[in-house]
Structures are given as C-alpha cells and as structure tokens.
PDB file of N, CA and C in Angstrom:
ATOM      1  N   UNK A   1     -20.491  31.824  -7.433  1.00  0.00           N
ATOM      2  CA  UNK A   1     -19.970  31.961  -6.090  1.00  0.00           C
ATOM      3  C   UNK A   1     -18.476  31.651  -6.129  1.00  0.00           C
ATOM      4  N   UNK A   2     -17.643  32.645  -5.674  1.00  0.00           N
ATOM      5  CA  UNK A   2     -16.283  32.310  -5.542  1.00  0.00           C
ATOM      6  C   UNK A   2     -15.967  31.578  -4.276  1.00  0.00           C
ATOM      7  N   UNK A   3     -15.203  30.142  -4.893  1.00  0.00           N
ATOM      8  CA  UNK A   3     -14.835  29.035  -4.086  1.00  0.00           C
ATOM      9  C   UNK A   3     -13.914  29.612  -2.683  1.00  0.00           C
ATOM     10  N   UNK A   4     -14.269  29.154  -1.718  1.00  0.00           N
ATOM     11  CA  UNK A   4     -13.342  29.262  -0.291  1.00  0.00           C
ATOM     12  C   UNK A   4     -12.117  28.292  -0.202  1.00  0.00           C
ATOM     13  N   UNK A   5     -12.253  27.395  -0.897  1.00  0.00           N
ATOM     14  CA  UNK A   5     -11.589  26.397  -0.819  1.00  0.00           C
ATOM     15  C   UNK A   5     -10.963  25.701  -1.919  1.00  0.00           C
ATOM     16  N   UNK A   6      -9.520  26.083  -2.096  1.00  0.00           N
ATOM     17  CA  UNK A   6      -9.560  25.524  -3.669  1.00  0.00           C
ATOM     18  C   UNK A   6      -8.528  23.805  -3.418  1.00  0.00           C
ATOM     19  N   UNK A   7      -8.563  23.199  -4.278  1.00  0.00           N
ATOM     20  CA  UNK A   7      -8.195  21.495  -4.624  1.00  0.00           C
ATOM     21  C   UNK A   7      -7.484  21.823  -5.744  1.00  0.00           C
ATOM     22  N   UNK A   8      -6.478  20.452  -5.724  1.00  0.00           N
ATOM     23  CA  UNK A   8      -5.654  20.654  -7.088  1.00  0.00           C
ATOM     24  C   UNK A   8      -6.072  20.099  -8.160  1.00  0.00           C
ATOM     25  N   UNK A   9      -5.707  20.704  -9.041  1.00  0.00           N
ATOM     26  CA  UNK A   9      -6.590  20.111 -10.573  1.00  0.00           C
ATOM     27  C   UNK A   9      -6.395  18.403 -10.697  1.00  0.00           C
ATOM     28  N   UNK A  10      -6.023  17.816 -10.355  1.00  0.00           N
ATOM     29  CA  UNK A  10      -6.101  16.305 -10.227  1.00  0.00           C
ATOM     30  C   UNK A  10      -7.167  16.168  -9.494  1.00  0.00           C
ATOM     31  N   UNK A  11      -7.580  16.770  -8.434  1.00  0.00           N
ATOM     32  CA  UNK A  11      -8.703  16.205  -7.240  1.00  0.00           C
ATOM     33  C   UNK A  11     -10.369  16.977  -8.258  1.00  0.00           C
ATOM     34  N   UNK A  12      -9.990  18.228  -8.911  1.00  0.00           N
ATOM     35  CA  UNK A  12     -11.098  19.160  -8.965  1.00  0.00           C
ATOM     36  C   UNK A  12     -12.073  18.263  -9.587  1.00  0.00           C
ATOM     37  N   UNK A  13     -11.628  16.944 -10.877  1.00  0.00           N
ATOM     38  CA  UNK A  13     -12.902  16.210 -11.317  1.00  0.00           C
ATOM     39  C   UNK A  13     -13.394  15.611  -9.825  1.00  0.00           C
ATOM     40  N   UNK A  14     -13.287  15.463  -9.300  1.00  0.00           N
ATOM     41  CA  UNK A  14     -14.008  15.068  -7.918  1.00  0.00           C
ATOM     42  C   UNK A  14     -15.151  15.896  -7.425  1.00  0.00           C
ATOM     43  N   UNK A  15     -14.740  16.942  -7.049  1.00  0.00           N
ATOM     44  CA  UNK A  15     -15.539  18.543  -7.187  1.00  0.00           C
ATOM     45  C   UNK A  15     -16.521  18.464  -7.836  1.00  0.00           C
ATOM     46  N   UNK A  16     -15.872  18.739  -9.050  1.00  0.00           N
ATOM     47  CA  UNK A  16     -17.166  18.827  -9.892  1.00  0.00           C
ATOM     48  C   UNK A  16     -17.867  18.089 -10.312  1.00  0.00           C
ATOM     49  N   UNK A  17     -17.806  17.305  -9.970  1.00  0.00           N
ATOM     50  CA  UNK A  17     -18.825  15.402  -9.998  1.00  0.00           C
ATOM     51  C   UNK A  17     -19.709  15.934  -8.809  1.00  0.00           C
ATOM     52  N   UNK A  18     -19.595  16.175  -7.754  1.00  0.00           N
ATOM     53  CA  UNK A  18     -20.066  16.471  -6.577  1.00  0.00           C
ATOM     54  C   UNK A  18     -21.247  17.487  -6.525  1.00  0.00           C
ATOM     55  N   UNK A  19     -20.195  18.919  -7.225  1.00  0.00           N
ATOM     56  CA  UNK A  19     -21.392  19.974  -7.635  1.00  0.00           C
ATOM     57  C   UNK A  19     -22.174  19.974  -8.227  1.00  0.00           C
ATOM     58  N   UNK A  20     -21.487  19.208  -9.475  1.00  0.00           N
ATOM     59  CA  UNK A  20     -23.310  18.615 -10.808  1.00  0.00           C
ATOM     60  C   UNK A  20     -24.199  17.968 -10.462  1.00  0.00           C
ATOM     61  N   UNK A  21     -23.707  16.902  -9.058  1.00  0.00           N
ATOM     62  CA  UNK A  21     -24.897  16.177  -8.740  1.00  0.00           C
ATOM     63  C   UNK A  21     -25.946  17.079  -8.344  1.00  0.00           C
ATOM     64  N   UNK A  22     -25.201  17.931  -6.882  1.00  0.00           N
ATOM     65  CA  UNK A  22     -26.028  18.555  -5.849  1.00  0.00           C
ATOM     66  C   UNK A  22     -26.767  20.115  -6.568  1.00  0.00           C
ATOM     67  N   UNK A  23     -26.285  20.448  -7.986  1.00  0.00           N
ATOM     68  CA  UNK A  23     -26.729  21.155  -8.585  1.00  0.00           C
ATOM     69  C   UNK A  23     -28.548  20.726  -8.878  1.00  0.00           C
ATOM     70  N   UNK A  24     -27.943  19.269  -9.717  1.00  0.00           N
ATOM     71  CA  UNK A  24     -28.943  19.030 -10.658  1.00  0.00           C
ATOM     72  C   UNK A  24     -30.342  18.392  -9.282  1.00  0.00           C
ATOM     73  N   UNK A  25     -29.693  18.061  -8.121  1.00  0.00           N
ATOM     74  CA  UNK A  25     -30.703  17.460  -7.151  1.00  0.00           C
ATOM     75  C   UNK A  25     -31.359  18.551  -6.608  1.00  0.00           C
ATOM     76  N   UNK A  26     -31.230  19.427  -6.517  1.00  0.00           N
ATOM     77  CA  UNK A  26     -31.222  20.861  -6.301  1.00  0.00           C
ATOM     78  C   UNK A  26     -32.176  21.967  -6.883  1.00  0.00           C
ATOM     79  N   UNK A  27     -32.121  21.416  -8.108  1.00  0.00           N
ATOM     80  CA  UNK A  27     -32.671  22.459  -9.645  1.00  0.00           C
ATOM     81  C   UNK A  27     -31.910  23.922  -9.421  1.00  0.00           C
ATOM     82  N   UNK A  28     -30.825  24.188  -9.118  1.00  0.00           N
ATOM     83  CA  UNK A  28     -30.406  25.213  -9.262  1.00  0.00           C
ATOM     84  C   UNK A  28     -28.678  25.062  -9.896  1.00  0.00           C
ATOM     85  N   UNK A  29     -28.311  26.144 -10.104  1.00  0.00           N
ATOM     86  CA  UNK A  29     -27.238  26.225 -11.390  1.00  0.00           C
ATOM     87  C   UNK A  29     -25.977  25.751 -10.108  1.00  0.00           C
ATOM     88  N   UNK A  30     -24.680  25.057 -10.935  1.00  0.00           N
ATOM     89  CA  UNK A  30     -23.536  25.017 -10.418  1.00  0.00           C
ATOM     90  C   UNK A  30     -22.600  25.924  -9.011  1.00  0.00           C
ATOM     91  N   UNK A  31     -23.076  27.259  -9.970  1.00  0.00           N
ATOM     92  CA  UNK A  31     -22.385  28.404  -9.528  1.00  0.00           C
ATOM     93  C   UNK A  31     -23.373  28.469  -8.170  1.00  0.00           C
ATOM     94  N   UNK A  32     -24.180  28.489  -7.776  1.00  0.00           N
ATOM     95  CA  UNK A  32     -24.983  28.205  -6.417  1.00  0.00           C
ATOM     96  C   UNK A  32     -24.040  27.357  -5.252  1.00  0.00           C
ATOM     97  N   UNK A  33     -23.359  26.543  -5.497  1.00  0.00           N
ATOM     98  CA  UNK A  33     -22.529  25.753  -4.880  1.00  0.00           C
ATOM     99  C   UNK A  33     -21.465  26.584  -4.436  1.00  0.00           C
ATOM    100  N   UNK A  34     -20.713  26.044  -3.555  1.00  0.00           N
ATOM    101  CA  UNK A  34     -19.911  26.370  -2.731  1.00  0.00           C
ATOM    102  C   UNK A  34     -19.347  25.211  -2.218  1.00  0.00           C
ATOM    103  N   UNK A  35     -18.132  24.763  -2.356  1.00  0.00           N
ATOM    104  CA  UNK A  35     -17.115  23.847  -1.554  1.00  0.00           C
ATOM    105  C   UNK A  35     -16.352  24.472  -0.629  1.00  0.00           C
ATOM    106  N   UNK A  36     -16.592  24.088   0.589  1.00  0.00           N
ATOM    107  CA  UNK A  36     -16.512  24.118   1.921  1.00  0.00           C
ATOM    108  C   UNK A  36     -15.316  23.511   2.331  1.00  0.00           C
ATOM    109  N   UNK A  37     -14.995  22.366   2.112  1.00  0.00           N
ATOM    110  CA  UNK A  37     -13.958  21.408   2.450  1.00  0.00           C
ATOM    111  C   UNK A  37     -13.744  20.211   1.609  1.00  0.00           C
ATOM    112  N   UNK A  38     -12.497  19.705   1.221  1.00  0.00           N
ATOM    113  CA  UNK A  38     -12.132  18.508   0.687  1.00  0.00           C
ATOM    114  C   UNK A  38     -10.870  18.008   1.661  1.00  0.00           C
ATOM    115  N   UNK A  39     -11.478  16.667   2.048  1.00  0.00           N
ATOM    116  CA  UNK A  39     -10.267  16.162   3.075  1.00  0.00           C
ATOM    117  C   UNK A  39     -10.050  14.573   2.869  1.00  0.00           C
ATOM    118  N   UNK A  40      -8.953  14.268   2.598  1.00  0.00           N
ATOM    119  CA  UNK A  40      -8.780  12.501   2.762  1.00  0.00           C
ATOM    120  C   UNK A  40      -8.949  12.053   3.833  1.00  0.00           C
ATOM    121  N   UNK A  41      -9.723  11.095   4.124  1.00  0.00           N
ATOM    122  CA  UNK A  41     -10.125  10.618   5.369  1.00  0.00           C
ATOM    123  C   UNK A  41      -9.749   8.759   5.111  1.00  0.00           C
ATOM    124  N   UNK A  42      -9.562   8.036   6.572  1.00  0.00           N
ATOM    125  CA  UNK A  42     -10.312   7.040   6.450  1.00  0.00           C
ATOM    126  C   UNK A  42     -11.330   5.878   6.686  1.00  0.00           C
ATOM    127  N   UNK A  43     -12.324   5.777   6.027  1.00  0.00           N
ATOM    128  CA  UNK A  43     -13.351   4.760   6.664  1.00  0.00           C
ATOM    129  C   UNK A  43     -13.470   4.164   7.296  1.00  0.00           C
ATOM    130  N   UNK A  44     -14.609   3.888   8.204  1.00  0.00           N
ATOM    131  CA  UNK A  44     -13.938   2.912   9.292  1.00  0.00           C
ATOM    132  C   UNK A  44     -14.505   1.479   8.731  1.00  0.00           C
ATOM    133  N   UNK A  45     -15.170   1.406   7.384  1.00  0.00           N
ATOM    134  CA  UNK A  45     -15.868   0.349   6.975  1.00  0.00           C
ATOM    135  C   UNK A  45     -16.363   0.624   5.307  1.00  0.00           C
ATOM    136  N   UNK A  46     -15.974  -0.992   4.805  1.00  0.00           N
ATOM    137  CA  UNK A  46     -16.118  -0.764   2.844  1.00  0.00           C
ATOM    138  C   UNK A  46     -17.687   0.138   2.929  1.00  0.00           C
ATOM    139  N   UNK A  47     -18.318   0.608   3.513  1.00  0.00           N
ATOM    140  CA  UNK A  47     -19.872   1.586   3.505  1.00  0.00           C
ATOM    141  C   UNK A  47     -19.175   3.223   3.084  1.00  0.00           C
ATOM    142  N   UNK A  48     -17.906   3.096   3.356  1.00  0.00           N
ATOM    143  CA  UNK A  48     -17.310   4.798   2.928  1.00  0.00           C
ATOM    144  C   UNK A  48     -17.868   5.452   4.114  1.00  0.00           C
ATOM    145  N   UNK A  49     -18.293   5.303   5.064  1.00  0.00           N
ATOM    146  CA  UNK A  49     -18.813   6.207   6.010  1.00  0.00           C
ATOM    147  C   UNK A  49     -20.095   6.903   6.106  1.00  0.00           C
ATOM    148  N   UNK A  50     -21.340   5.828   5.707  1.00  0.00           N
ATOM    149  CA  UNK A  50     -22.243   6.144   5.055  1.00  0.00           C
ATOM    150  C   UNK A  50     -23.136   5.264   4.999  1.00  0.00           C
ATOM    151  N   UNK A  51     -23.367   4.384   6.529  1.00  0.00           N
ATOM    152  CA  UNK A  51     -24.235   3.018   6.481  1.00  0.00           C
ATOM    153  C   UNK A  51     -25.227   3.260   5.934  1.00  0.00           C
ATOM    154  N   UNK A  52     -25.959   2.298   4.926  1.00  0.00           N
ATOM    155  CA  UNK A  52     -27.397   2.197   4.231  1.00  0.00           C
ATOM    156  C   UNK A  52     -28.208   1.293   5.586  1.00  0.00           C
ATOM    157  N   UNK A  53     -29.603   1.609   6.127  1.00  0.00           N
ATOM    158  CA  UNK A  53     -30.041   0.586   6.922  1.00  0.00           C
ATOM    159  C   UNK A  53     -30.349  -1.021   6.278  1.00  0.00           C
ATOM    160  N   UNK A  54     -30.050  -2.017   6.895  1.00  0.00           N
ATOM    161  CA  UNK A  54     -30.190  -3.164   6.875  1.00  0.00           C
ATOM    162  C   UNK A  54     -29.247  -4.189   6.018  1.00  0.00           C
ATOM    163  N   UNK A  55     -27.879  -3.071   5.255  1.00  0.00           N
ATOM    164  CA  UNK A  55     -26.744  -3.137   4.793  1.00  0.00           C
ATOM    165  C   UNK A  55     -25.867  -3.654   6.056  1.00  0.00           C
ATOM    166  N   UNK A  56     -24.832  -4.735   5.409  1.00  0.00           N
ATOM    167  CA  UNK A  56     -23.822  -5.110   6.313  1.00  0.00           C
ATOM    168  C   UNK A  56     -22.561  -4.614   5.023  1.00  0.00           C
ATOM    169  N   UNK A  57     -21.491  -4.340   6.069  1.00  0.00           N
ATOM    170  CA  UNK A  57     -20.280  -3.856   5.371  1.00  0.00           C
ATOM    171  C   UNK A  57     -19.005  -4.719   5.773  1.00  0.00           C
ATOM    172  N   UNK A  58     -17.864  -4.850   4.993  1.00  0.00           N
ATOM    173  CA  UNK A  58     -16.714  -5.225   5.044  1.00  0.00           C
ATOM    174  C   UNK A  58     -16.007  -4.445   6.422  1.00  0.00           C
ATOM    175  N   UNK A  59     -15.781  -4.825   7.156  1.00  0.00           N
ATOM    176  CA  UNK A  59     -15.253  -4.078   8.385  1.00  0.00           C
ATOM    177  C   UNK A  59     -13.857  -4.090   8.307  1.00  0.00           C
ATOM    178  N   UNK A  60     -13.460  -3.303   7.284  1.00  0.00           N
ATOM    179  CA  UNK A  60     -11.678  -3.179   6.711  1.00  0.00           C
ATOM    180  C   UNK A  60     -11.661  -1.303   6.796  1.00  0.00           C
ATOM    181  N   UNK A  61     -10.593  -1.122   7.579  1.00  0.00           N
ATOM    182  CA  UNK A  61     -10.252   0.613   7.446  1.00  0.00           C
ATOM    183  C   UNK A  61     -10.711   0.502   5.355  1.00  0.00           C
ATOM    184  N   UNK A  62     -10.788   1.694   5.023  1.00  0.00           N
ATOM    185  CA  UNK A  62     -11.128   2.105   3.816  1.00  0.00           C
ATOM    186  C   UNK A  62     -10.449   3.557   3.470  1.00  0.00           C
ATOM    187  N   UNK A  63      -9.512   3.684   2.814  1.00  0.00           N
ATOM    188  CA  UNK A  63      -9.257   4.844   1.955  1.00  0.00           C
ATOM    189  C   UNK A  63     -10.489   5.847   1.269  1.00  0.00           C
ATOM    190  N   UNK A  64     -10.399   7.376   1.672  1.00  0.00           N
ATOM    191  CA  UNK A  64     -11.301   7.847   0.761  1.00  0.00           C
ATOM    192  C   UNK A  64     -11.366   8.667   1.027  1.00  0.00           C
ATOM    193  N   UNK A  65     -12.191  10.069   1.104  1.00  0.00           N
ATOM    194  CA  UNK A  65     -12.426  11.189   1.516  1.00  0.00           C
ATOM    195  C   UNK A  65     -13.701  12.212   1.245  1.00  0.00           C
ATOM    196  N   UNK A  66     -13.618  13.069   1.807  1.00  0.00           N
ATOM    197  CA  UNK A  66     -14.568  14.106   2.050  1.00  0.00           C
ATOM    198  C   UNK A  66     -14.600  15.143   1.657  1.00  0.00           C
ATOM    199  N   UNK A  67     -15.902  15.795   0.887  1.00  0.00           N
ATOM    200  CA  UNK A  67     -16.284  16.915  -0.053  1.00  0.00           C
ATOM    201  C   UNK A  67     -17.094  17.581   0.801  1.00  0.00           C
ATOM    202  N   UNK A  68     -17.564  18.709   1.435  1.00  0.00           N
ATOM    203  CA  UNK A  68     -18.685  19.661   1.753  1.00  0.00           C
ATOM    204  C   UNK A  68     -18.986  20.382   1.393  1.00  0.00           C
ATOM    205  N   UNK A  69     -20.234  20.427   0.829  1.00  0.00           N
ATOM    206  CA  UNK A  69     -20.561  21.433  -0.274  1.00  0.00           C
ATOM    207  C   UNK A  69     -21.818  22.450   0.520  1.00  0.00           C
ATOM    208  N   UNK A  70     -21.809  24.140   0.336  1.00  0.00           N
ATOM    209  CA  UNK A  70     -22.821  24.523   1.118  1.00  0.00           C
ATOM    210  C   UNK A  70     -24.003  25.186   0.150  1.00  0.00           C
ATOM    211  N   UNK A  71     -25.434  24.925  -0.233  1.00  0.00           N
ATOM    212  CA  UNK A  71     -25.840  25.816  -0.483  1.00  0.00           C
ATOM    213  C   UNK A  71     -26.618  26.419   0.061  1.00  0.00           C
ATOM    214  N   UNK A  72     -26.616  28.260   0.436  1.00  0.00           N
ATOM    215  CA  UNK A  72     -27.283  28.553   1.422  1.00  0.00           C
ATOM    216  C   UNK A  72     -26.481  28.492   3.042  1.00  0.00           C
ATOM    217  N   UNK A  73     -27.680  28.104   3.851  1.00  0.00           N
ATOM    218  CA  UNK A  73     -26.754  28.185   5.129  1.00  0.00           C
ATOM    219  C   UNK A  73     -27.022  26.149   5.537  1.00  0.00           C
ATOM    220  N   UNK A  74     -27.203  25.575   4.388  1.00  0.00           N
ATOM    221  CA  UNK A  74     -26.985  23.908   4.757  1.00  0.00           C
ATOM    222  C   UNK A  74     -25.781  23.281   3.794  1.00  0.00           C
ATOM    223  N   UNK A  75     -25.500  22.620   4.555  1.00  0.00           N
ATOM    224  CA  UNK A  75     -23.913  21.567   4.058  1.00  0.00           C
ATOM    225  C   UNK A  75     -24.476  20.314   3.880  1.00  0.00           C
ATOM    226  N   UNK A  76     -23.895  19.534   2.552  1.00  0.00           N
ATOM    227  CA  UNK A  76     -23.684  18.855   1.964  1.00  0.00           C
ATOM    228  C   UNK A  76     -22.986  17.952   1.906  1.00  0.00           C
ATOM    229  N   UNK A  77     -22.490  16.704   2.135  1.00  0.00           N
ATOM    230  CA  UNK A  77     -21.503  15.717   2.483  1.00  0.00           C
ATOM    231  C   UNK A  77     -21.561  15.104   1.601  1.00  0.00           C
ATOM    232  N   UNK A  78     -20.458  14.990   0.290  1.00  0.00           N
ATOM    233  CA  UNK A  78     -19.996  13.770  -0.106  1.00  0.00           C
ATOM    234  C   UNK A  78     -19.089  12.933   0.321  1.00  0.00           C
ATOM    235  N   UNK A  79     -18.872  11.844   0.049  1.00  0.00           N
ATOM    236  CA  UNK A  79     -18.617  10.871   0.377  1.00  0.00           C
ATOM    237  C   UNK A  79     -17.709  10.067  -0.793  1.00  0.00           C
ATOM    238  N   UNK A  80     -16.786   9.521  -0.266  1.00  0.00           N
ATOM    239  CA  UNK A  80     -16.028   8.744  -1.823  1.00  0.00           C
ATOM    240  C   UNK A  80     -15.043   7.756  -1.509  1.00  0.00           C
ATOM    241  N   UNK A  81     -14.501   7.078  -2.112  1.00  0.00           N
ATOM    242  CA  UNK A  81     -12.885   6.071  -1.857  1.00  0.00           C
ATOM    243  C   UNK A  81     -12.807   5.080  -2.652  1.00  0.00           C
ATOM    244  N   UNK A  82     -12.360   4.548  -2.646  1.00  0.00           N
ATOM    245  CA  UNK A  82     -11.866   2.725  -2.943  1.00  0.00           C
ATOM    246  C   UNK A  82     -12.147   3.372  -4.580  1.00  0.00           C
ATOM    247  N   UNK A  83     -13.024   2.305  -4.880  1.00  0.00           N
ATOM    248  CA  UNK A  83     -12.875   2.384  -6.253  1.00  0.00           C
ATOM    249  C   UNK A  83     -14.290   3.303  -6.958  1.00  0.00           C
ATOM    250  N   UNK A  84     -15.281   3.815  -5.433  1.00  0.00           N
ATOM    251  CA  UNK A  84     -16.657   4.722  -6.079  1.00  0.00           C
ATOM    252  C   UNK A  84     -16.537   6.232  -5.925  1.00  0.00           C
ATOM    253  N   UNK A  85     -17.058   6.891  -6.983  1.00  0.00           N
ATOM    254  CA  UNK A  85     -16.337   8.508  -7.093  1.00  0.00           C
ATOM    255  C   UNK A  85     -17.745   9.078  -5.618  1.00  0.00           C
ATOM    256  N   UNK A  86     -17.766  10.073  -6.362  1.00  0.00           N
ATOM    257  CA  UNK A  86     -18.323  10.873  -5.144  1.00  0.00           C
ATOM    258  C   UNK A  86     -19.803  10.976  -4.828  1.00  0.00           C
ATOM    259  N   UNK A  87     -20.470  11.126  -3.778  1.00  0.00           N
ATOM    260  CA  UNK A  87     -21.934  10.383  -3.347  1.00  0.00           C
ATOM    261  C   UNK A  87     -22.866  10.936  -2.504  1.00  0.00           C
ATOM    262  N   UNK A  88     -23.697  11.249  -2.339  1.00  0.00           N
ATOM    263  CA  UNK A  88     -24.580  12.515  -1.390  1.00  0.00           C
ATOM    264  C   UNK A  88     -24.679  11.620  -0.313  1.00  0.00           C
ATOM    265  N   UNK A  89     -24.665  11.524   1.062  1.00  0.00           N
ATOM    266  CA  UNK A  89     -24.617  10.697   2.405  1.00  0.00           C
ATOM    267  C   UNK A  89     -25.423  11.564   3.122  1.00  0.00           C
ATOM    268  N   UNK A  90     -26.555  10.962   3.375  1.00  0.00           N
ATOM    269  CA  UNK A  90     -28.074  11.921   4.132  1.00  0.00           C
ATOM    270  C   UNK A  90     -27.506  11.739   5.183  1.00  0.00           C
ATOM    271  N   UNK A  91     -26.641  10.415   5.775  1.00  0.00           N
ATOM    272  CA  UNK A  91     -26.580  10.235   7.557  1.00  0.00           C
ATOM    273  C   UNK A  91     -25.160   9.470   7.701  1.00  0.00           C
ATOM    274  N   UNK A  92     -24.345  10.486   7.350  1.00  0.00           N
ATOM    275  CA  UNK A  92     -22.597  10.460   7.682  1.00  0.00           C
ATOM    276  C   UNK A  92     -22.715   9.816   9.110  1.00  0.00           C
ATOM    277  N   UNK A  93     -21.402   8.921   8.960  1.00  0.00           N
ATOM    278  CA  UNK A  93     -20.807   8.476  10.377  1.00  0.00           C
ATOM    279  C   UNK A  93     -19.621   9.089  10.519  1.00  0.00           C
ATOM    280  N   UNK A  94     -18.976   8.958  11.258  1.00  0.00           N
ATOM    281  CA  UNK A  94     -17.898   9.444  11.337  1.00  0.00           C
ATOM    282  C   UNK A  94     -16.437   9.204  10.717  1.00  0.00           C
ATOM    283  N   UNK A  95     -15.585   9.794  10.207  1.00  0.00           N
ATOM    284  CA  UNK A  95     -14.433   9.131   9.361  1.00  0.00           C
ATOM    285  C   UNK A  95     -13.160   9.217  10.749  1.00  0.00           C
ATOM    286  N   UNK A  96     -12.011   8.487   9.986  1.00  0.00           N
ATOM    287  CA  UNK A  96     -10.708   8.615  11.298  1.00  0.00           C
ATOM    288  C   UNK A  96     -10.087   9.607   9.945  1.00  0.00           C
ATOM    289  N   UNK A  97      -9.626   9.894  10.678  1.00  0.00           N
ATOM    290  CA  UNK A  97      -8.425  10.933  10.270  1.00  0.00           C
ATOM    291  C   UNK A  97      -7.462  10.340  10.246  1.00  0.00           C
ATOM    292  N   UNK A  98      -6.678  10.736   8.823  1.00  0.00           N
ATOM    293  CA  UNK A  98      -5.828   9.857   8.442  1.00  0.00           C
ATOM    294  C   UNK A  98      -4.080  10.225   9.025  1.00  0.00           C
TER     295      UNK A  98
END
C-alpha cells in the first residue's frame, strides 16, 4: 500500500515499530498497513494518553506523539513519548496540541 503520509527518516523507525507491531497483531503482512497520520502531541499525563484502569499517573504535561495506522476501513492509534517508543492504545484520551 502506498503511504498517504510520509515522516522524515529520523521519525520513520517510529513507523515502522508501529507497523510491525500492528502487522504481526494482525497476522497480516506490513504492506497491509497504511499510516494515516504522525503528529507531536502533548500528554496531559506520564499514561501518554492512554489510561490503563485502576492505574494512577504522574499528572505532569508529557511530550510525545501520535501514529494512525489504517487497516481496512479501522484506525489504529499509537501512542508514544518520554522515554517509551510506540504502543497500540485500545481507549485513547485525548492529547493537547502542542
């Protein structure tokens, strides 16, 4: 699938950390993927934007940003910042815009 959205080769290992996951969670090949969007965002909490239930978080803005990956007609949200690379988030909160 030819990408809609291209990132600069510094960001693309990000990408493709992202796509191998949602590939391999998936059982289907790389090229199935599609990146949608990559945007720096920031957190509103050390959770990256991405509360776990019964998790408490550092309530500090957080550096990091956002991957959407589509396969098919459903999107994909990774998730990333501080010091953890990129992360599948079943139930995104909302990020601030940086």
């Amino acid at each position: 699938m030819e990408p809609t959205v291209s990132v600069s080769s510094d960001l693309q290992p990000l990408v493709d950390q992202a796509v191998a996951d949602l590939a391999q969670r998936l059982s289907i090949e790389p090229a199935q993927v599609e990146l949608v969007k990559f945007e720096f965002v920031v957190w509103p909490d050390a959770g990256l934007g991405c509360p776990q239930p019964g998790m408490e978080y550092l309530q500090v803005l957080s550096d990091g940003y956002l991957i959407q990956l589509r396969v098919g007609k459903r999107i994909y949200a990774y998730h990333g910042g501080e010091r953890r690379g990129p992360f599948l988030c079943e139930n995104p909160a909302s990020a601030i815009s940086p």
